[in-house]
Protein backbone atom coordinates (compact mmCIF):
# COMPACT_ATOMS: atom_id res chain seq x y z
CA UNK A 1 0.00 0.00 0.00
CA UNK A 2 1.36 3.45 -1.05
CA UNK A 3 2.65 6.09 1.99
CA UNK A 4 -0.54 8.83 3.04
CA UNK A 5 1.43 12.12 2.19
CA UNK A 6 2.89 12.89 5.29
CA UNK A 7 1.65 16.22 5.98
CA UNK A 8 -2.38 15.72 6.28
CA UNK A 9 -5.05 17.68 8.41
CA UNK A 10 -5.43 17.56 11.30
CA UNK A 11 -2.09 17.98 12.28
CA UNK A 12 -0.14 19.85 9.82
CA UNK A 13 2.99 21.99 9.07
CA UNK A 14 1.24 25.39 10.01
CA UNK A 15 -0.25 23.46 13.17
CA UNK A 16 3.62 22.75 14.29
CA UNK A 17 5.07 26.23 13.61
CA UNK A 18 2.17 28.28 15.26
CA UNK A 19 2.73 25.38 18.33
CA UNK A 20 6.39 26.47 18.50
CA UNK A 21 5.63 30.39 18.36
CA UNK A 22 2.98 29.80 20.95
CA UNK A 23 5.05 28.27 23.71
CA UNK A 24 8.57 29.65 22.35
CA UNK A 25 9.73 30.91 25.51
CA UNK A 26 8.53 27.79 28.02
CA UNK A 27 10.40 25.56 25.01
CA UNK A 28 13.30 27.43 25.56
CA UNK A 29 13.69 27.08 28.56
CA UNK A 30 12.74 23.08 28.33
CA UNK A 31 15.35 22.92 25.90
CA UNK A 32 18.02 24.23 28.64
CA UNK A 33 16.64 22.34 31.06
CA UNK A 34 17.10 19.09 28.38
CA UNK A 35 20.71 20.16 27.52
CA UNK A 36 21.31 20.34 31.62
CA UNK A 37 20.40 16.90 31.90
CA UNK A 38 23.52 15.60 29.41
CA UNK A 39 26.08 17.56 31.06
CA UNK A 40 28.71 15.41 32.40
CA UNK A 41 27.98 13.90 35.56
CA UNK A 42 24.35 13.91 34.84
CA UNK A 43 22.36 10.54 34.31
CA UNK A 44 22.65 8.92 31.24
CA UNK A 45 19.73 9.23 29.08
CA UNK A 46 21.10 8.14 26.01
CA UNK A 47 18.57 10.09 23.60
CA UNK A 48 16.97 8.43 21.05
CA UNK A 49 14.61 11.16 20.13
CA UNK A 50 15.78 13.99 18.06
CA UNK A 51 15.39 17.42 18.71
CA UNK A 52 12.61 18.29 16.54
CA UNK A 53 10.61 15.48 17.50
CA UNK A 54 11.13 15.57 21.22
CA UNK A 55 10.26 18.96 20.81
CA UNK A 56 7.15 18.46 18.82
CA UNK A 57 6.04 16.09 21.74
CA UNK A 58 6.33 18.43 24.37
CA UNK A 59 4.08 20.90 21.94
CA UNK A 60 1.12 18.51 21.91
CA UNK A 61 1.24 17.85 25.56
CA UNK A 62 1.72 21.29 26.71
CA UNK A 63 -1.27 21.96 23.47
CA UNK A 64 -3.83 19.00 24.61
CA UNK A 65 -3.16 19.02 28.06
CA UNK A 66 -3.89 15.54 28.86
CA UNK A 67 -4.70 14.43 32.24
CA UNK A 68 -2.91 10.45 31.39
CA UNK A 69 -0.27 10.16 28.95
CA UNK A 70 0.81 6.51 28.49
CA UNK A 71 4.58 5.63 27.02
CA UNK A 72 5.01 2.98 25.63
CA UNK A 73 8.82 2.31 25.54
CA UNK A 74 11.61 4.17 27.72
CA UNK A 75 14.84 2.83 27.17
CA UNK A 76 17.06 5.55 29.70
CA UNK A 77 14.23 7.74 29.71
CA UNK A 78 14.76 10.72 27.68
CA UNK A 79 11.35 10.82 26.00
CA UNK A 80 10.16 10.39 29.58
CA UNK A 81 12.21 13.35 30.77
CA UNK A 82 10.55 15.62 27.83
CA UNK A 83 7.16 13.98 28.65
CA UNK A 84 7.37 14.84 31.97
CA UNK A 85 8.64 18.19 31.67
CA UNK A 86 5.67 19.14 29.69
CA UNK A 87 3.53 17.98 31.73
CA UNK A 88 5.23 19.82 34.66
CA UNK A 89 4.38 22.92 32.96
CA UNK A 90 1.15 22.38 31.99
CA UNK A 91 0.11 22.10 36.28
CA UNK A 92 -1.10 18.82 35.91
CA UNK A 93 -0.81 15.69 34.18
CA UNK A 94 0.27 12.13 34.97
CA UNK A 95 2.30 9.78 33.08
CA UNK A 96 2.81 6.04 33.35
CA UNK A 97 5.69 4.19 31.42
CA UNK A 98 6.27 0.87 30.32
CA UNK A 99 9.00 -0.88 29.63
CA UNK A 100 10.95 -4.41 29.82
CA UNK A 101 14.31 -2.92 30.91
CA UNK A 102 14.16 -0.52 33.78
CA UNK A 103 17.20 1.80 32.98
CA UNK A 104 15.14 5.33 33.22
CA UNK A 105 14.27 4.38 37.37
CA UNK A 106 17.89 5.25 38.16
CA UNK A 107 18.30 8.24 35.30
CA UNK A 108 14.86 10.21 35.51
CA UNK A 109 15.15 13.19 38.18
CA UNK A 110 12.66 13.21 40.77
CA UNK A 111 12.13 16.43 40.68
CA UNK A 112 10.30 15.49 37.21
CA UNK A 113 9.11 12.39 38.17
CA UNK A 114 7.74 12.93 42.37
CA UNK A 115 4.06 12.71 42.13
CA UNK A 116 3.65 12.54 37.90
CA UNK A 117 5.24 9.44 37.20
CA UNK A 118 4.70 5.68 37.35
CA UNK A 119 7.04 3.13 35.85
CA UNK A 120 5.76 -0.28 34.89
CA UNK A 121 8.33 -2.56 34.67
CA UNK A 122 7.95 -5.58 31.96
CA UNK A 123 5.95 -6.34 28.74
CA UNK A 124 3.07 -3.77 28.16
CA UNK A 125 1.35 -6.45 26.61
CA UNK A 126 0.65 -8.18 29.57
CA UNK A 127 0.31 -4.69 31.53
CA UNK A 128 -3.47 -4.30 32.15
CA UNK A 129 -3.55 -1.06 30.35
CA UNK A 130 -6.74 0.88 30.66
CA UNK A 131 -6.96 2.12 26.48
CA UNK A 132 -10.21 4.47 27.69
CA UNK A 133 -8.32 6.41 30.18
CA UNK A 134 -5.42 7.42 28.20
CA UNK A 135 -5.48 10.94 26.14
CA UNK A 136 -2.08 11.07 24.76
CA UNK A 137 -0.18 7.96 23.54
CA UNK A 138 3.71 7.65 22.91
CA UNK A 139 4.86 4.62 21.50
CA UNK A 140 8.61 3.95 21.28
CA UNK A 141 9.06 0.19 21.68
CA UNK A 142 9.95 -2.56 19.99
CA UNK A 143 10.29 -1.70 16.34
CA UNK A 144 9.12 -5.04 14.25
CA UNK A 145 5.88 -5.24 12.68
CA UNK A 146 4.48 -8.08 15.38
CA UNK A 147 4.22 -5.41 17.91
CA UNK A 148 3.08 -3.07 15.67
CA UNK A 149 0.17 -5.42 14.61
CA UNK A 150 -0.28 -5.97 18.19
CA UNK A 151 -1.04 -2.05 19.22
CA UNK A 152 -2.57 -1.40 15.97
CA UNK A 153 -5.42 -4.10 16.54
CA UNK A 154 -5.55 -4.31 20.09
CA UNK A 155 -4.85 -0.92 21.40
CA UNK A 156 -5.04 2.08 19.03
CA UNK A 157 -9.10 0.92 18.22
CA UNK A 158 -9.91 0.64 21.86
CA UNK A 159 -8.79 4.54 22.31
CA UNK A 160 -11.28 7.28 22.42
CA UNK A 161 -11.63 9.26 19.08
CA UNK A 162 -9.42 12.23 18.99
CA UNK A 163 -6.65 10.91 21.20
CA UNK A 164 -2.89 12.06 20.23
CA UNK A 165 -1.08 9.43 18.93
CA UNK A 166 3.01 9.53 18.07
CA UNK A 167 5.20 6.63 16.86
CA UNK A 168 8.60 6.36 17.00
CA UNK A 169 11.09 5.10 14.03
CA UNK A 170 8.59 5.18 11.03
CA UNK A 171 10.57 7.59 8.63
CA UNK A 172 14.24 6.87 8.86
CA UNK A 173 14.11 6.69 4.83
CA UNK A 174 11.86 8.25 2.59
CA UNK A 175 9.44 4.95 2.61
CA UNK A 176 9.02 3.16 5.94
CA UNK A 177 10.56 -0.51 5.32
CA UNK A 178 8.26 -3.37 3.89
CA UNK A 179 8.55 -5.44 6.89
CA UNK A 180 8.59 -2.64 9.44
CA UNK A 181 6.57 -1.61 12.18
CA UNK A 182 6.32 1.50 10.13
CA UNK A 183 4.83 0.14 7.25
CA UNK A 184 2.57 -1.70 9.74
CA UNK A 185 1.37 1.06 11.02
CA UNK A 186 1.32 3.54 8.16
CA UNK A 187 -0.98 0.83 6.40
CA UNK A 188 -3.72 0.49 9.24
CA UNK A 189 -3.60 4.47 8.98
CA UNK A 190 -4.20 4.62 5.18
CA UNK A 191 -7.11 1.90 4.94
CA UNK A 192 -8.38 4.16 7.81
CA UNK A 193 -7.89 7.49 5.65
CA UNK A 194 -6.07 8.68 8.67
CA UNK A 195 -3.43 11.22 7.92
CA UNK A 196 -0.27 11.75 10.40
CA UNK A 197 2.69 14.46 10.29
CA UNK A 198 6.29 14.06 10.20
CA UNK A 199 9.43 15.92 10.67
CA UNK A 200 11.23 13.20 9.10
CA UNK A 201 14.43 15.20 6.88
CA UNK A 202 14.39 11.65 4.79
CA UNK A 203 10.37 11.66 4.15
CA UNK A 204 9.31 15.20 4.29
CA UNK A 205 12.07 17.14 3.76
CA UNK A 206 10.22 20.23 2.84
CA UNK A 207 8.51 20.20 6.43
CA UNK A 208 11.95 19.31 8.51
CA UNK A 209 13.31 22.37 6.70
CA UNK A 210 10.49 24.80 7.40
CA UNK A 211 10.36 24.00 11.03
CA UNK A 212 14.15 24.38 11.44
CA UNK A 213 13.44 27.84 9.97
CA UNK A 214 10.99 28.25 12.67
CA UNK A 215 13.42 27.47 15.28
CA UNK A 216 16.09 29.79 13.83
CA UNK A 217 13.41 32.58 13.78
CA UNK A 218 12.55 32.32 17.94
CA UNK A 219 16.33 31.53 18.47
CA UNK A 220 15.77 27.78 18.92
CA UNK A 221 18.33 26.43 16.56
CA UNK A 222 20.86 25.48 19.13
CA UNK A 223 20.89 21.89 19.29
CA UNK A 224 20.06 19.97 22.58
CA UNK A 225 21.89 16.98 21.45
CA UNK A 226 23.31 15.81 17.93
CA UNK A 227 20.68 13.44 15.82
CA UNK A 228 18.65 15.33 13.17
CA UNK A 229 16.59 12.10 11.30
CA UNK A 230 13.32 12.80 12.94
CA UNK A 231 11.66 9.81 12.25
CA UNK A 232 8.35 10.22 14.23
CA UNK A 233 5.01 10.33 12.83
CA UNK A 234 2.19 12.17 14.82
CA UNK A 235 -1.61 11.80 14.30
CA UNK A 236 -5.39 11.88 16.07
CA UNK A 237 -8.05 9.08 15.68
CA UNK A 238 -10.68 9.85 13.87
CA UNK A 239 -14.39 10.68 15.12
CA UNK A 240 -13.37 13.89 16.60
């Protein structure tokens, strides 16, 4: 099945930049407070999202304001830390994690985490995760299409309609892979005629370069950490 363009309503391009000019100065000083975190002698959070993206993430949540985010992967924690941060500023919030390796318990600070934060430890699978409670949804996780199958049937339908969705690793080349999770879940998208956005500088380089303009433009080009693929996708179920 062919890619959905990757810039559809109702998330799109304009959606991000007016997001960054709206919270421009609380992102700035997230950023810093991101940047703190990998000085030497801080814990190791090993990023795996890129600055855009991360950044993106703590848009939405500071945008939609959800009361329960779940993550669904953690690794060290650095999507966590942005999560969490976000949430932080928006006054309220909670956010509960899941992962089978436990690294971000010993790297996320509890300033960020004391009273917002609950880590599952093991397979999210066999969680007990409560799919009507949850109003934003991070996935990050293992990246083969089983899983993806697995979320696509037997989590993302059981969401409510409108829910913020993001998804880790799609767009790390201009086409997500065959086999991929990716293509797993850009298909169940597509037959649903469910668009998504991405930052990806492989898939939609037009986008990753206008937003870097934006960030040049409210003096957010500095780079938290090195990585510039961007390989997220964002989107909202349909029905609202």
């Amino acid at each position: 099945m062919a890619d959905v363009h990757p810039v559809l309503s109702p998330f799109a391009l304009a959606d991000a930049a007016d997001l960054y000019r709206a919270y421009a100065a609380d992102l700035a000083a997230a950023r810093a407070a991101q940047r703190a975190l990998l000085a030497p002698g801080g814990p190791r959070l090993h990023p795996k999202l890129d600055d855009i993206e991360a950044e993106l993430t703590y848009l939405l949540v500071r945008h939609h304001r959800p009361r329960l985010v779940a993550e669904i992967g953690t690794f060290h924690g650095w999507s966590t830390t942005w999560l969490l941060r976000a949430l932080r500023d928006n006054g309220e919030g909670e956010l509960r994690s899941y992962d089978i390796v436990d690294h971000a318990r010993r790297s996320v600070p509890a300033e960020l985490a004391d009273g917002r934060w609950t880590f599952h430890h093991g397979d999210v699978r066999q969680a007990g995760l409560t799919p009507g409670l949850i109003d934003y949804l991070f996935i990050d996780a293992a990246h083969t299409a089983p899983f993806a199958r697995w979320y696509t049937t037997g989590l993302l339908p059981q969401l409510r309609p409108g829910v913020p969705v993001s998804v880790h690793d799609v767009y790390h080349r201009r086409r997500a892979g065959r086999f991929s999770e990716g293509r797993v879940v850009l298909d169940w998208l597509a037959t649903r005629g469910l668009g998504h956005f991405t930052a990806s500088r492989a898939a939609a380089p037009a986008e990753h370069a206008a937003l870097l303009a934006v960030r040049r433009e409210l003096g957010l080009a500095e780079p938290v950490h090195r990585g510039d693929h961007n390989p997220m996708i964002f989107f909202r179920l349909g029905g609202a």
